[in-house]
C-alpha atoms as a PDB file:
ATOM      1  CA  UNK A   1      -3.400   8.839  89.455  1.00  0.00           C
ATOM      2  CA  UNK A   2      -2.074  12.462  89.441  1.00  0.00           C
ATOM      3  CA  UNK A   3      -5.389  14.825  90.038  1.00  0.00           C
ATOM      4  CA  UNK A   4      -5.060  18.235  89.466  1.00  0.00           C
ATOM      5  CA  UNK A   5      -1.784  18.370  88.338  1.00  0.00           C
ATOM      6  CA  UNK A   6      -1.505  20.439  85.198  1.00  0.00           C
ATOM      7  CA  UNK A   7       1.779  19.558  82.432  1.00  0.00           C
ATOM      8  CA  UNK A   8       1.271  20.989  79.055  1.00  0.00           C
ATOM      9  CA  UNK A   9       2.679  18.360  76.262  1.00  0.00           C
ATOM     10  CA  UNK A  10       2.718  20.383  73.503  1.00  0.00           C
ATOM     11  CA  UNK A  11       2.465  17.742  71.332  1.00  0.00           C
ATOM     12  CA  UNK A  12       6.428  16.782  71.044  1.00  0.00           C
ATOM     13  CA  UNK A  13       8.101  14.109  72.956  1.00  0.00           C
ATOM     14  CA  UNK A  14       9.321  15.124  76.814  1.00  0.00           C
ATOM     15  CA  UNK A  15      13.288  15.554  75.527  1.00  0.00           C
ATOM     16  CA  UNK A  16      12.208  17.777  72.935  1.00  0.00           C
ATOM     17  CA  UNK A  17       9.508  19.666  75.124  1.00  0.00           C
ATOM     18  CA  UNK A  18      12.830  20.166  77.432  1.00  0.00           C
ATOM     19  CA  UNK A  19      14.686  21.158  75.026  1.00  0.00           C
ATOM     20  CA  UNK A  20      11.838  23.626  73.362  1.00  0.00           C
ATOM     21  CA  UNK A  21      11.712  25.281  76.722  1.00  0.00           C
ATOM     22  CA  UNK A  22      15.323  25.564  77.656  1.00  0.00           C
ATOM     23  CA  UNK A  23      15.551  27.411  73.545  1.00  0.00           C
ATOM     24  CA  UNK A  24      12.448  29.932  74.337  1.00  0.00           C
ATOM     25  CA  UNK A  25      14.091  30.548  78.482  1.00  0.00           C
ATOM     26  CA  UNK A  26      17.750  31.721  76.472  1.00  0.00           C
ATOM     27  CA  UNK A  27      15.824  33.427  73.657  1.00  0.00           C
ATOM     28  CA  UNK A  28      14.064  35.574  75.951  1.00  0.00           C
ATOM     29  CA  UNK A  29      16.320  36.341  78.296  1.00  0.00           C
ATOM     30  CA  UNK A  30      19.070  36.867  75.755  1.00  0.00           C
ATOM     31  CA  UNK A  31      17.124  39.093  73.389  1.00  0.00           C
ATOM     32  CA  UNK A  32      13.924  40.759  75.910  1.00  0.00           C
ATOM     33  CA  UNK A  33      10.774  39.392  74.011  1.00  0.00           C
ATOM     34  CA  UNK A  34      10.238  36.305  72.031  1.00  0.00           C
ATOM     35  CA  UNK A  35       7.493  35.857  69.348  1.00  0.00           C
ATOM     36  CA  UNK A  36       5.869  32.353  69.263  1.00  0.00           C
ATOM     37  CA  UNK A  37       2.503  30.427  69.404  1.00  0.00           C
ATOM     38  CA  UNK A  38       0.174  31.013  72.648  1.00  0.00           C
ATOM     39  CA  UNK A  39       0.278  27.541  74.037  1.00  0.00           C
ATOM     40  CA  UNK A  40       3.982  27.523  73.632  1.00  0.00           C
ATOM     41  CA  UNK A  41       3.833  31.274  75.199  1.00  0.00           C
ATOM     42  CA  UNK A  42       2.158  30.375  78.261  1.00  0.00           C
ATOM     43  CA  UNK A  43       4.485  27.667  79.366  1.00  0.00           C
ATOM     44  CA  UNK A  44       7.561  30.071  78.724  1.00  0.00           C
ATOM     45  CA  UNK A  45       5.252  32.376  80.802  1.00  0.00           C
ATOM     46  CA  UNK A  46       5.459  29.698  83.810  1.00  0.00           C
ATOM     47  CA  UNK A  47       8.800  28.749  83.468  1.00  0.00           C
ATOM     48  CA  UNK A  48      10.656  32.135  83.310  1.00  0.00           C
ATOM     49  CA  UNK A  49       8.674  33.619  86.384  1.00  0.00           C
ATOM     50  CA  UNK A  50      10.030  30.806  88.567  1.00  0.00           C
ATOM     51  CA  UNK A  51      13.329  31.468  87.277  1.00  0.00           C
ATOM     52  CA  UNK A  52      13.153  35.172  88.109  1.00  0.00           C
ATOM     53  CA  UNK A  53      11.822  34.216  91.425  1.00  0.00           C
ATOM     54  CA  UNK A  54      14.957  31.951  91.780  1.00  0.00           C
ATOM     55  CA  UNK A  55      16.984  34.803  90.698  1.00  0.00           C
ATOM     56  CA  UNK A  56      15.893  37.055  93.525  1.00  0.00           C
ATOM     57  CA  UNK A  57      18.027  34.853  95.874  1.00  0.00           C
ATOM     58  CA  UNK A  58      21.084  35.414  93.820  1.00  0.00           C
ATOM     59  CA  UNK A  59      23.167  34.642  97.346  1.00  0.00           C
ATOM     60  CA  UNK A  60      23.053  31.134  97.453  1.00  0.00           C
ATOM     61  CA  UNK A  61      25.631  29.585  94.865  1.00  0.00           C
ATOM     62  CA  UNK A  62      22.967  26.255  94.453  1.00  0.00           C
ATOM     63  CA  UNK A  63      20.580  28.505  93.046  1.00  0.00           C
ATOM     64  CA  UNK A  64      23.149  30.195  90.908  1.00  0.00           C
ATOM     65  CA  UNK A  65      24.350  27.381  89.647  1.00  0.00           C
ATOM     66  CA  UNK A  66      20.462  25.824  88.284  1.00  0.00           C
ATOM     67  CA  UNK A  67      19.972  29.230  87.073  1.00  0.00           C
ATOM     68  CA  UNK A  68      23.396  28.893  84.552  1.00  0.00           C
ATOM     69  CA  UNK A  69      22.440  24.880  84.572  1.00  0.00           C
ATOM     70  CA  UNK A  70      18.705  26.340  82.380  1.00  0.00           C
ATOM     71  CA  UNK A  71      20.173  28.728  80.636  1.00  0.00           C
ATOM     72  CA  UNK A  72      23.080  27.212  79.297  1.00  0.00           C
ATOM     73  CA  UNK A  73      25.962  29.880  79.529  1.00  0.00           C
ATOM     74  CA  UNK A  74      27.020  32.398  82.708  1.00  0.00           C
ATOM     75  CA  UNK A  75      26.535  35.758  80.949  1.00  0.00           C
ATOM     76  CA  UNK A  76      22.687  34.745  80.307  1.00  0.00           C
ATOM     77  CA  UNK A  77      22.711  33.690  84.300  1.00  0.00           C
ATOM     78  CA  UNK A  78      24.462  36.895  84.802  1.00  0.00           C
ATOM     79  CA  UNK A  79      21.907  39.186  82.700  1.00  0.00           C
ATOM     80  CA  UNK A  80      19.371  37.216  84.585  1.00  0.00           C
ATOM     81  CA  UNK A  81      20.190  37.938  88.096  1.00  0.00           C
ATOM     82  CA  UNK A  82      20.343  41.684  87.337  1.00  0.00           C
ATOM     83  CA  UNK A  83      17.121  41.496  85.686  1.00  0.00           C
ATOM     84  CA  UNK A  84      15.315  40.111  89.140  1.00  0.00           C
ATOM     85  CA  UNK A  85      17.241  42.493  91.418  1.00  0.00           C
ATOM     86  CA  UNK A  86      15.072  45.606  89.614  1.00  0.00           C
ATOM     87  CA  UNK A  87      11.896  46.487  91.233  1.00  0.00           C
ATOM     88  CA  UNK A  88       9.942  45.784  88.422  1.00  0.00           C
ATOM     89  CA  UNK A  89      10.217  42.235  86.854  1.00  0.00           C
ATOM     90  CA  UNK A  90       7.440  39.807  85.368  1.00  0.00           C
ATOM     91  CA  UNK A  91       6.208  38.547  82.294  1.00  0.00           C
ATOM     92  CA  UNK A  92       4.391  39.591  79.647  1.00  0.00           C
ATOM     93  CA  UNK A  93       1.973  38.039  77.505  1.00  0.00           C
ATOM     94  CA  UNK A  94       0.169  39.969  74.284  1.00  0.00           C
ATOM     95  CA  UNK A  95      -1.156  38.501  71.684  1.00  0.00           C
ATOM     96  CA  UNK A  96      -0.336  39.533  68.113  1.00  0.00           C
ATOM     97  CA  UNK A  97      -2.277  37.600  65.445  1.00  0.00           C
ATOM     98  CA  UNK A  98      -2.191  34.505  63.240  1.00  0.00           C
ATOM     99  CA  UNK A  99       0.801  32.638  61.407  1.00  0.00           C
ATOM    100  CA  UNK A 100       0.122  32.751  58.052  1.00  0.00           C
ATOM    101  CA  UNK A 101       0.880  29.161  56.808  1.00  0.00           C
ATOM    102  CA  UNK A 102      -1.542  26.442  59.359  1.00  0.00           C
ATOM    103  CA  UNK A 103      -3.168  30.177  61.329  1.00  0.00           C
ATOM    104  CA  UNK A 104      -2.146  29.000  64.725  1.00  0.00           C
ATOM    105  CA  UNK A 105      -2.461  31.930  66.944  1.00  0.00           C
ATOM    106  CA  UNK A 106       0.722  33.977  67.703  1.00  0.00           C
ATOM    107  CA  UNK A 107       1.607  35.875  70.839  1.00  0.00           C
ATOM    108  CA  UNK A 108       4.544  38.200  71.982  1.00  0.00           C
ATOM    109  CA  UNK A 109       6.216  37.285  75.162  1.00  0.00           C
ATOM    110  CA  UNK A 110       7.898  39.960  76.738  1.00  0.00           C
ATOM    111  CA  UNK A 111      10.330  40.541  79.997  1.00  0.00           C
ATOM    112  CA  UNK A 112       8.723  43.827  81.885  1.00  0.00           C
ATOM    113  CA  UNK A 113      10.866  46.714  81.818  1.00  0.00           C
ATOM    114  CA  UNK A 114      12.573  45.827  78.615  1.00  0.00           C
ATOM    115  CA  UNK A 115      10.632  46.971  75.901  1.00  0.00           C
ATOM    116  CA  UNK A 116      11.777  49.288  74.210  1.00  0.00           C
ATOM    117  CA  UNK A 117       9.833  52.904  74.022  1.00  0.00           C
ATOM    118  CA  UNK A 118       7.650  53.846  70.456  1.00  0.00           C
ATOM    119  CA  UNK A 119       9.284  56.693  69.058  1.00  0.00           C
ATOM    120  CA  UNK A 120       7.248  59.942  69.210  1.00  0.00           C
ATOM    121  CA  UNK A 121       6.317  62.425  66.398  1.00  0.00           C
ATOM    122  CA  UNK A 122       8.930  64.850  67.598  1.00  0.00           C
ATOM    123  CA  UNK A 123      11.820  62.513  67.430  1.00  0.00           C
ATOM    124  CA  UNK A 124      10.725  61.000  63.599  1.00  0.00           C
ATOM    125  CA  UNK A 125      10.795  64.517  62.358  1.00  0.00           C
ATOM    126  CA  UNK A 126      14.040  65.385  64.158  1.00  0.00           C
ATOM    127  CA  UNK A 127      15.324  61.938  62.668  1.00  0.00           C
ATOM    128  CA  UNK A 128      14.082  62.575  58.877  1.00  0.00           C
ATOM    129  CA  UNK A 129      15.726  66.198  59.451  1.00  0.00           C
ATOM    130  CA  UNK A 130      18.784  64.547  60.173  1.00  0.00           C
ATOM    131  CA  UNK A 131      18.619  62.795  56.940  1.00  0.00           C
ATOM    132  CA  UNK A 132      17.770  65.219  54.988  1.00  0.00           C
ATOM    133  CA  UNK A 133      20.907  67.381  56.371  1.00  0.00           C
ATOM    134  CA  UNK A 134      22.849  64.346  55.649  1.00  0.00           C
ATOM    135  CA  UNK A 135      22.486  63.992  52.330  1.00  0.00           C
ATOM    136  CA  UNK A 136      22.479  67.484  51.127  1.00  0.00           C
ATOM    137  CA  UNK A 137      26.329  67.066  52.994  1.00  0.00           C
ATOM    138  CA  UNK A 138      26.882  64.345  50.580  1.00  0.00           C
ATOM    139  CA  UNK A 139      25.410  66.006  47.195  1.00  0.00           C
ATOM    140  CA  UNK A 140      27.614  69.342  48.539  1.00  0.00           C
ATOM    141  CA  UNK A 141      30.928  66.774  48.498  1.00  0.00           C
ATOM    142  CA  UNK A 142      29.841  65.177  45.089  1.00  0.00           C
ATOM    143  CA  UNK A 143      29.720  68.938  43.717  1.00  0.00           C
ATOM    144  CA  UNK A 144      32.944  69.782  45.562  1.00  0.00           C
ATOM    145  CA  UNK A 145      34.798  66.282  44.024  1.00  0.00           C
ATOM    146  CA  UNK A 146      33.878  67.601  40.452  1.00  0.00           C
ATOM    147  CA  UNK A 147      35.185  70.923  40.940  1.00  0.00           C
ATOM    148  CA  UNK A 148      38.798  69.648  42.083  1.00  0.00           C
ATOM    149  CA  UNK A 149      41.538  67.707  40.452  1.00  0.00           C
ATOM    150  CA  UNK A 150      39.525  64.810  40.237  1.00  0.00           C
ATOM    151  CA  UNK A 151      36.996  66.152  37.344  1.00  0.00           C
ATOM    152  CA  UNK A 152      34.111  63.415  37.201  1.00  0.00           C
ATOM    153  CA  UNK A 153      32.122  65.282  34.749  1.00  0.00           C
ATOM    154  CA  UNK A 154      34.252  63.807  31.854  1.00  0.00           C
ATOM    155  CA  UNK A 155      32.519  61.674  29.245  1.00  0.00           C
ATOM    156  CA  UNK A 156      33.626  58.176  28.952  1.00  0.00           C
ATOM    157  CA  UNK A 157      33.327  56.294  25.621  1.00  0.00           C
ATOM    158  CA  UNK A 158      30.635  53.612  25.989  1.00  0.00           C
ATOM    159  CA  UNK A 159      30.229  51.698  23.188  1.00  0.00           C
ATOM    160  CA  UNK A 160      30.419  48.484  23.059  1.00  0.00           C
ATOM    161  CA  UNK A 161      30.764  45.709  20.044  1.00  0.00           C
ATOM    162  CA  UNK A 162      27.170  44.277  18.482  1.00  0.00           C
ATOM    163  CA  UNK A 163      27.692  40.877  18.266  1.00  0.00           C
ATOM    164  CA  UNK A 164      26.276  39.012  15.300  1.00  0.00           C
ATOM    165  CA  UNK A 165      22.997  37.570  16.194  1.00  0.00           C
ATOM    166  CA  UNK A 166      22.496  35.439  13.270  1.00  0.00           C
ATOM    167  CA  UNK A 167      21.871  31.464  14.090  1.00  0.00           C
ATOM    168  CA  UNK A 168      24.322  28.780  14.115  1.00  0.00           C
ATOM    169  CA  UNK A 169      23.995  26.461  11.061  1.00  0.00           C
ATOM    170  CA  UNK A 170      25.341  23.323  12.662  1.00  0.00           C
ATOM    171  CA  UNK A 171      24.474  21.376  15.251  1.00  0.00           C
ATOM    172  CA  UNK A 172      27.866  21.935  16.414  1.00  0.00           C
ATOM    173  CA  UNK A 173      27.585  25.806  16.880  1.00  0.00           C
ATOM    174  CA  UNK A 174      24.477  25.459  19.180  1.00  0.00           C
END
């Protein structure tokens, strides 16, 4: 009898479970932050800060080697290595709300140090300036385009033929 010995099921079968957390490990080190239910959340919380703890000792090639073993491919291992050797690493839990189809609660998991920064009101207005610069740029070539050679102002005939709407009389017309 194991006491005290915690091992979250979550519900599936153990190959699947493996496989479920090998999928969330690549998904959040491959993209930064991974949104998925709590339970399933908290045991990507577990597993990925022993794997940044393993990454810390990035000079043994045993280590290493388990590291690409989890995460399936060297360039993740790679990513994941540099990731522990900055001063700031851990894991991130927030929770976000509720799915909308069986309301199971969903959470945001998130490397620290990756997110990425809200944008402030300076830099939206600079951005919809931009825009707005851009496409007067755009109108002024239009304008420019009818000027020249290639005149688009010209009208082009667009009618077309009416054809007759009147019923077939024959089962053999429908």
């Amino acid at each position: 009898m194991y006491k005290r010995v915690k091992k979250s099921k979550l519900g599936v079968k153990a190959s699947h479970r493996d496989s479920l957390r090998k999928n969330l490990l690549r998904s959040l080190v491959q993209k930064g932050s991974v949104v998925t239910t709590t339970p399933k959340a908290k045991v990507l919380k577990m597993d990925a800060s022993s794997l940044i703890e393993k990454g810390k000792k990035n000079n043994e090639l045993e280590i290493r080697r388990s590291i690409q073993d989890t995460l399936g491919s060297d360039t993740l291992a790679k990513k994941l290595i540099e990731y522990s050797a900055k001063e700031k690493t851990g894991v991130k839990i927030v929770k976000v709300g509720f799915r909308d189809g069986d309301n199971a609660e969903i959470s945001r998991i998130t490397l620290i140090g990756t997110e990425k920064k809200k944008a402030s009101k300076k830099d939206k207005e600079e951005k919809a300036e931009e825009k707005v610069q851009e496409e007067k740029k755009v109108v002024q070539k239009k304008e420019a385009n009818k000027r020249g050679i290639f005149r688009q102002d010209k009208k082009v005939d667009t009618t077309t033929v009416v054809k007759n709407t009147e019923r077939a009389r024959t089962r053999a017309g429908l």
